[in-house]
Every structure is written in structure tokens, then in C-alpha cells.
N, C-alpha and C. Protein backbone atom coordinates (compact mmCIF):
# COMPACT_ATOMS: atom_id res chain seq x y z
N UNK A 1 -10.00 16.26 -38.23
CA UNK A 1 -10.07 17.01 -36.99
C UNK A 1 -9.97 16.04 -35.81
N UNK A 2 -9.14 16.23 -34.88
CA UNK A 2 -8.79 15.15 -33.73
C UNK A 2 -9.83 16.08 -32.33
N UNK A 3 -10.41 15.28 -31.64
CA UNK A 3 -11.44 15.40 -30.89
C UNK A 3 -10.92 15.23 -29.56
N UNK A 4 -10.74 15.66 -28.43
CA UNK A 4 -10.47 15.56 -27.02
C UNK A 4 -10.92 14.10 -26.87
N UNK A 5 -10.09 13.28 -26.16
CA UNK A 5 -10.62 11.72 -25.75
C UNK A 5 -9.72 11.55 -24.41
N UNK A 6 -11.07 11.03 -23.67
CA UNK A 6 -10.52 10.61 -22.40
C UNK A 6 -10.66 9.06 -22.50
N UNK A 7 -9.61 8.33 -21.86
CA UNK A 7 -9.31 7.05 -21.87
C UNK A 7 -8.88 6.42 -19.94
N UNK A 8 -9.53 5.48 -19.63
CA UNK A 8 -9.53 4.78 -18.61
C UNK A 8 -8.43 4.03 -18.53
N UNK A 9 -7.45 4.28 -17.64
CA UNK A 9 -6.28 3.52 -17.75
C UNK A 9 -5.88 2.00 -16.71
N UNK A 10 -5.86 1.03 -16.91
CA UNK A 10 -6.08 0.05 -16.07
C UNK A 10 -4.52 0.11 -15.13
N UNK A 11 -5.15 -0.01 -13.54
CA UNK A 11 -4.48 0.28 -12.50
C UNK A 11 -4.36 -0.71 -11.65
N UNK A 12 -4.90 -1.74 -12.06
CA UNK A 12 -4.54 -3.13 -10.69
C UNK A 12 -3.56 -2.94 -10.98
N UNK A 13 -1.95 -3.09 -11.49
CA UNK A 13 -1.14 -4.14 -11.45
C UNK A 13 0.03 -2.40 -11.12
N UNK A 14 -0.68 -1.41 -10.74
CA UNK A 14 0.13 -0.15 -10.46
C UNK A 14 0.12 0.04 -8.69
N UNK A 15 1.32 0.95 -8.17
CA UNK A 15 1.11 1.58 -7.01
C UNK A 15 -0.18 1.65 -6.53
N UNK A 16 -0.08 2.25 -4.91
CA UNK A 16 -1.46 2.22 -4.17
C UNK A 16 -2.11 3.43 -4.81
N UNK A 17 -0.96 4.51 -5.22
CA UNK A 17 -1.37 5.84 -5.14
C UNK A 17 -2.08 6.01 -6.12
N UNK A 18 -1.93 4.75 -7.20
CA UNK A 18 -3.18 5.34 -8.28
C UNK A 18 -4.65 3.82 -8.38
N UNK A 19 -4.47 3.19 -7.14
CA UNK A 19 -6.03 2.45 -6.92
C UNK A 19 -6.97 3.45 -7.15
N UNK A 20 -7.13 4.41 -6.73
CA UNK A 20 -8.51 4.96 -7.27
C UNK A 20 -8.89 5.15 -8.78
N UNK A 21 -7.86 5.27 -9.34
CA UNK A 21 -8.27 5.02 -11.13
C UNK A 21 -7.41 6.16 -11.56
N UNK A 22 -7.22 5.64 -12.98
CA UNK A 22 -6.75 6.82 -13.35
C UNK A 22 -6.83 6.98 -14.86
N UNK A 23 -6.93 8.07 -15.68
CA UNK A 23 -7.24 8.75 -16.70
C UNK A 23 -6.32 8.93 -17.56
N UNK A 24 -6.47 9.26 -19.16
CA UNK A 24 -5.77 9.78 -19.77
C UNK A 24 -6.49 10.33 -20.91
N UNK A 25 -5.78 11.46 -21.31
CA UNK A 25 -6.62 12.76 -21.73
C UNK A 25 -5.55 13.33 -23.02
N UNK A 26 -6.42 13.33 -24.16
CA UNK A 26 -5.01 13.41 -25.59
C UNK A 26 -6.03 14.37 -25.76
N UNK A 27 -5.32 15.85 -26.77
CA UNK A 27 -6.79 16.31 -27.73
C UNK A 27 -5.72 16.95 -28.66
N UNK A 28 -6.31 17.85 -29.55
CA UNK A 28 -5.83 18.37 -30.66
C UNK A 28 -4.44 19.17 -30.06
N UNK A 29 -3.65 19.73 -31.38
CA UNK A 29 -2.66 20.77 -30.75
C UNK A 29 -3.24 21.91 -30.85
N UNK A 30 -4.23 22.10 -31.56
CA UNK A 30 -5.15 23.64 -31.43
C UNK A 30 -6.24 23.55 -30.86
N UNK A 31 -6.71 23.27 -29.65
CA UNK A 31 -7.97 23.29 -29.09
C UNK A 31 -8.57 24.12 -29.88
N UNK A 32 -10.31 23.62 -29.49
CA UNK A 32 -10.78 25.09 -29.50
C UNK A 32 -11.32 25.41 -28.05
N UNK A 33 -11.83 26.67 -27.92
CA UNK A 33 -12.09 26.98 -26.60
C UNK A 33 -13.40 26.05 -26.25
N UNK A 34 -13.96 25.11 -26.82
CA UNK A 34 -15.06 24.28 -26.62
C UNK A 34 -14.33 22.97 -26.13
N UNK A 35 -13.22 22.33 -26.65
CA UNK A 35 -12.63 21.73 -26.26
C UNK A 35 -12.08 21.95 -24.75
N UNK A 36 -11.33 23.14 -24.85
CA UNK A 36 -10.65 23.01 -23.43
C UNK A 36 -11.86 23.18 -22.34
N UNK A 37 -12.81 23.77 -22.51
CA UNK A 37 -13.94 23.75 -21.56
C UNK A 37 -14.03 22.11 -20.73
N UNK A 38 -14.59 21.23 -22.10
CA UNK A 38 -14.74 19.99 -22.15
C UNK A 38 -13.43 19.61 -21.29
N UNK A 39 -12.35 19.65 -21.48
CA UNK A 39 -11.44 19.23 -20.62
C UNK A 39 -11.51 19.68 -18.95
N UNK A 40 -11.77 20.56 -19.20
CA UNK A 40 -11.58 21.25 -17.41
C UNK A 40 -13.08 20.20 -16.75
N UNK A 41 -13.68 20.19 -17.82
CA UNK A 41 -15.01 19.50 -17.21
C UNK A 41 -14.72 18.43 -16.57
N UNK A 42 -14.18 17.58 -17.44
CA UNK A 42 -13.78 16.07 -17.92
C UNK A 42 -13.23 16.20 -16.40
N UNK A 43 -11.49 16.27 -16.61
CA UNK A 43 -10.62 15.97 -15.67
C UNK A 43 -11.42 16.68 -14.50
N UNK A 44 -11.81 17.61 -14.00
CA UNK A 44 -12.54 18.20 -12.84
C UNK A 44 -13.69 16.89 -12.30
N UNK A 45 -14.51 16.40 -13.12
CA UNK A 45 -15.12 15.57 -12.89
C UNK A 45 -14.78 13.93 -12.00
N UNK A 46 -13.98 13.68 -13.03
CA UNK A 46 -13.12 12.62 -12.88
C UNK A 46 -12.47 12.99 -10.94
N UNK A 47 -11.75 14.16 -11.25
CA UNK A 47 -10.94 14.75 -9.66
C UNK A 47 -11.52 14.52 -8.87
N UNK A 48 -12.56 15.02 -8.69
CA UNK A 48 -13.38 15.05 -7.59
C UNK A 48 -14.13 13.93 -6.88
N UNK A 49 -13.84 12.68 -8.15
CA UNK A 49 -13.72 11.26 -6.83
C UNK A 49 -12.23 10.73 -7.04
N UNK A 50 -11.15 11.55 -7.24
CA UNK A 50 -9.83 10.88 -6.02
C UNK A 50 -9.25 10.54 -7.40
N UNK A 51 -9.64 10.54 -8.63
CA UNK A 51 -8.77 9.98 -9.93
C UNK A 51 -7.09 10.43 -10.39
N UNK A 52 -6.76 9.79 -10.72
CA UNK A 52 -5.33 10.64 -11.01
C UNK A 52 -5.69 11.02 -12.24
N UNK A 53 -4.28 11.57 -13.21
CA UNK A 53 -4.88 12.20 -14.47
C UNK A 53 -3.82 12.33 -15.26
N UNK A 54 -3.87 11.80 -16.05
CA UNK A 54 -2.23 11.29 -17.24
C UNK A 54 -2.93 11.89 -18.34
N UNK A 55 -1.53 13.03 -19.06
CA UNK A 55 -1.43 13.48 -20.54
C UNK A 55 -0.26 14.18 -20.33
N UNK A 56 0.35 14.68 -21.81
CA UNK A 56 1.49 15.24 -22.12
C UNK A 56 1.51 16.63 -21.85
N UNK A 57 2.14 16.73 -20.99
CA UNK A 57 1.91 18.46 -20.68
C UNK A 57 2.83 19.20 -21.82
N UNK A 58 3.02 18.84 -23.25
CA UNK A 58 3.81 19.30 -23.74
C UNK A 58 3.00 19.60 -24.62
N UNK A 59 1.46 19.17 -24.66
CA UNK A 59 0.09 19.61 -25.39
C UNK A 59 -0.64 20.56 -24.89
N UNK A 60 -1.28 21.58 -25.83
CA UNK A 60 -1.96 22.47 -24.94
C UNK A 60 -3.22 21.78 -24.32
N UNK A 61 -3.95 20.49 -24.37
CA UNK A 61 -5.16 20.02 -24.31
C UNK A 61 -3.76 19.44 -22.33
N UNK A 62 -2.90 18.95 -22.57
CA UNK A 62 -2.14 18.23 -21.55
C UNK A 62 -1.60 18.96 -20.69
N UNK A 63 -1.34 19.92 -21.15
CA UNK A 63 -0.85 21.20 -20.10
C UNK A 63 -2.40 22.00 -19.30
N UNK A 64 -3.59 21.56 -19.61
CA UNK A 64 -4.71 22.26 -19.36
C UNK A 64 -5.07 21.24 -18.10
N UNK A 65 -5.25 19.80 -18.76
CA UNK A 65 -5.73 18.71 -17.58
C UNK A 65 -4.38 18.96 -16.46
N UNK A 66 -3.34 18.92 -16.76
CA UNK A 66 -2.35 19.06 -15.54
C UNK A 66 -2.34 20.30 -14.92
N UNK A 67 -2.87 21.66 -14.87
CA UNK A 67 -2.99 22.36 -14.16
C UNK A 67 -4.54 22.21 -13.54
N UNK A 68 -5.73 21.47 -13.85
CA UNK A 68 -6.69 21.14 -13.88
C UNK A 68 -6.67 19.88 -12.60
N UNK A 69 -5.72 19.62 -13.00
CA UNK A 69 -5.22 18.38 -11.42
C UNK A 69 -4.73 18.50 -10.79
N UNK A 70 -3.79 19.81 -10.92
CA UNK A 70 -2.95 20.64 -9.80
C UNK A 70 -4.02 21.18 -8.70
N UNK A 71 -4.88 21.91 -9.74
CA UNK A 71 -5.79 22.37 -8.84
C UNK A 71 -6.59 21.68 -7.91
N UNK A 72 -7.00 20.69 -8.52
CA UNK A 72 -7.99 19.99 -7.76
C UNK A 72 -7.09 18.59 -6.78
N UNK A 73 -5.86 18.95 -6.59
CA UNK A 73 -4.64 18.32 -5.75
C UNK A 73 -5.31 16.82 -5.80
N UNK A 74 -5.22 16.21 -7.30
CA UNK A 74 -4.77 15.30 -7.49
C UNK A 74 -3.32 14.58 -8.15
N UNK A 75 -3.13 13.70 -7.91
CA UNK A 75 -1.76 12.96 -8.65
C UNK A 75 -2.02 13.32 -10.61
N UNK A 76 -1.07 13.38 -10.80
CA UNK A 76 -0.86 13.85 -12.36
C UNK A 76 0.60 13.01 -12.85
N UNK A 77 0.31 12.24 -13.80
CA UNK A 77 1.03 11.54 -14.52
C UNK A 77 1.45 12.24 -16.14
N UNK A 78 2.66 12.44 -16.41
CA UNK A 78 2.86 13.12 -17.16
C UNK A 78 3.67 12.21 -18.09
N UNK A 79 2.77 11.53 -19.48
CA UNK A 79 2.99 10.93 -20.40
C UNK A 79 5.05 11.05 -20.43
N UNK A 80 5.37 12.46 -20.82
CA UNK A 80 6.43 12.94 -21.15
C UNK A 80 7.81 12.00 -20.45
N UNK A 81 7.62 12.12 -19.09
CA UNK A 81 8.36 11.46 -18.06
C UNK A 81 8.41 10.46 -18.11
N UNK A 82 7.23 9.36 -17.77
CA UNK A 82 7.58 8.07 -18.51
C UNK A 82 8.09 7.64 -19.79
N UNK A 83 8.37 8.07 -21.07
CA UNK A 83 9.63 8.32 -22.19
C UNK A 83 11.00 8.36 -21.29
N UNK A 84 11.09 9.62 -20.89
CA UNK A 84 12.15 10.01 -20.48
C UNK A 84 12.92 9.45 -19.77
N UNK A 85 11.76 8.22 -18.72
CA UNK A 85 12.85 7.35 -18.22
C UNK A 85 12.78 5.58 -18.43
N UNK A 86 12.37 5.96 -20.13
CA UNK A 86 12.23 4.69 -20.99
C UNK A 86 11.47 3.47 -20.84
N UNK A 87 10.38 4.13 -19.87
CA UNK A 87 8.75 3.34 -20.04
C UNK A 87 8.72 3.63 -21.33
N UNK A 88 7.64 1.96 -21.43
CA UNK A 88 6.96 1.94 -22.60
C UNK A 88 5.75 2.96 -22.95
N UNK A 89 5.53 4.24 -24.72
CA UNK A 89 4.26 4.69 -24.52
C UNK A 89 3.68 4.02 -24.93
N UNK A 90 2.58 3.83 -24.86
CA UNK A 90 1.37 3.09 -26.00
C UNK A 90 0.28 4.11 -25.85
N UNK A 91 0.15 4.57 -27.01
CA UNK A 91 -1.06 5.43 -27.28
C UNK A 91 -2.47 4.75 -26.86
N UNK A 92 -3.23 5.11 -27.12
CA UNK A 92 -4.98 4.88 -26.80
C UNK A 92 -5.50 3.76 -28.09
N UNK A 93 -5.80 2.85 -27.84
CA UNK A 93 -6.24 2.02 -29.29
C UNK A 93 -7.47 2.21 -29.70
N UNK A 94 -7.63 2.84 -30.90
CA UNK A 94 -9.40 3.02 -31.25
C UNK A 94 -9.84 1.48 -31.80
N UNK A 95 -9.41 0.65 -32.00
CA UNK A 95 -9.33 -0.72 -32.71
C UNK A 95 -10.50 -1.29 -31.27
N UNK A 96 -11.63 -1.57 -32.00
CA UNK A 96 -12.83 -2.25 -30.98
C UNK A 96 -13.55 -1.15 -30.02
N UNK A 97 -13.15 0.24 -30.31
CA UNK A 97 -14.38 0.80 -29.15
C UNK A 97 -14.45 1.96 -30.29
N UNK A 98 -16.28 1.88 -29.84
CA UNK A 98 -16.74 3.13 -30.79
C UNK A 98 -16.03 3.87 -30.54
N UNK A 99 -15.93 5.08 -31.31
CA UNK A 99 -16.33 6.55 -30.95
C UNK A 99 -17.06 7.24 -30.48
N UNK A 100 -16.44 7.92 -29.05
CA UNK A 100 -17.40 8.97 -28.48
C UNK A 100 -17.02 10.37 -28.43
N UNK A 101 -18.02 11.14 -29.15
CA UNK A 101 -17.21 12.64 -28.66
C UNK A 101 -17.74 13.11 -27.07
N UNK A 102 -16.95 13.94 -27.09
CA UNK A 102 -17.40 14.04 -25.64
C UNK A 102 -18.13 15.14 -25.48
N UNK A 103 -18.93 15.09 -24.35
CA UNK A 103 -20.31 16.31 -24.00
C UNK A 103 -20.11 16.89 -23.11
């Protein structure tokens, strides 16, 4: 079972527009409705001090945080797009950090 994970994405060496920090947010392809809660939480949380907010809107967990950042009119980075114009992806590395589920 794959668990909603939010990941801190390092932003010195990016644009001004994402100095305030910015996020990234993977979860299952079948949420459950406990999950997406957790998400609206998450990214809402995060929004509301100025964060941007990166996932695949081609996920239902990624399509949830990006209307979730629409709303809360922050910047939204959409995994998908960077592919598309042949940025590198690199997934989230679990290699050296516990596991946290999220609350």
C-alpha cells in the first residue's frame, strides 16, 4: 500500500518565485478519502506560508494538491511538464530517511 508523502524540495539554486520553498506531494493512484483529506491538509498548510507545490496532475493524489494550490493562489509545479520539456525527473529517495506517515 503506497501512503501520501510530502517531500521538501531544495530551492537555493531555483528562480525567486520559488525562495519561499517548495513541496512535492506523490500518493497512491486510488486514494482513499483519508488520504485526500490529508492532502488538502498538507498542501493547504504548507500554502498558507507562500510555499509552492509540485506533483503530477496526472495522479488523482496530484490533480487534488494542484487544485488545492490553485485555490490557495499559490505557484504549482507540475512534475508532468518538466518531462515534457526534458528536465531531469528524480523521484523522492527513501534511502536514509525514516518513514513518516502522515497525520
Amino acid at each position: 500500500m503506497i501512503i501520501m508523502r510530502v517531500f521538501v524540495i531544495d530551492t537555493r539554486n531555483m528562480g525567486p518565485e520559488l525562495q519561499g520553498g517548495l513541496i512535492g506531494v506523490v500518493g497512491s493512484t486510488s486514494p482513499s478519502a483519508e488520504e485526500k483529506r490529508q492532502c488538502v491538509e498538507m498542501v493547504s498548510r504548507y500554502a498558507v506560508d507562500g510555499w509552492a507545490i509540485a506533483a503530477d496532475p496526472r495522479t488523482p493524489i496530484g490533480r487534488l494538491a494542484a487544485l488545492t494550490a490553485e485555490t490557495a493562489c499559490v505557484r504549482f509545479l507540475a512534475f508532468n511538464r518538466v518531462a515534457q520539456r526534458g528536465g531531469p525527473i528524480v523521484g523522492p529517495s527513501m534511502v536514509g530517511f525514516p518513514a513518516h506517515e502522515v497525520s
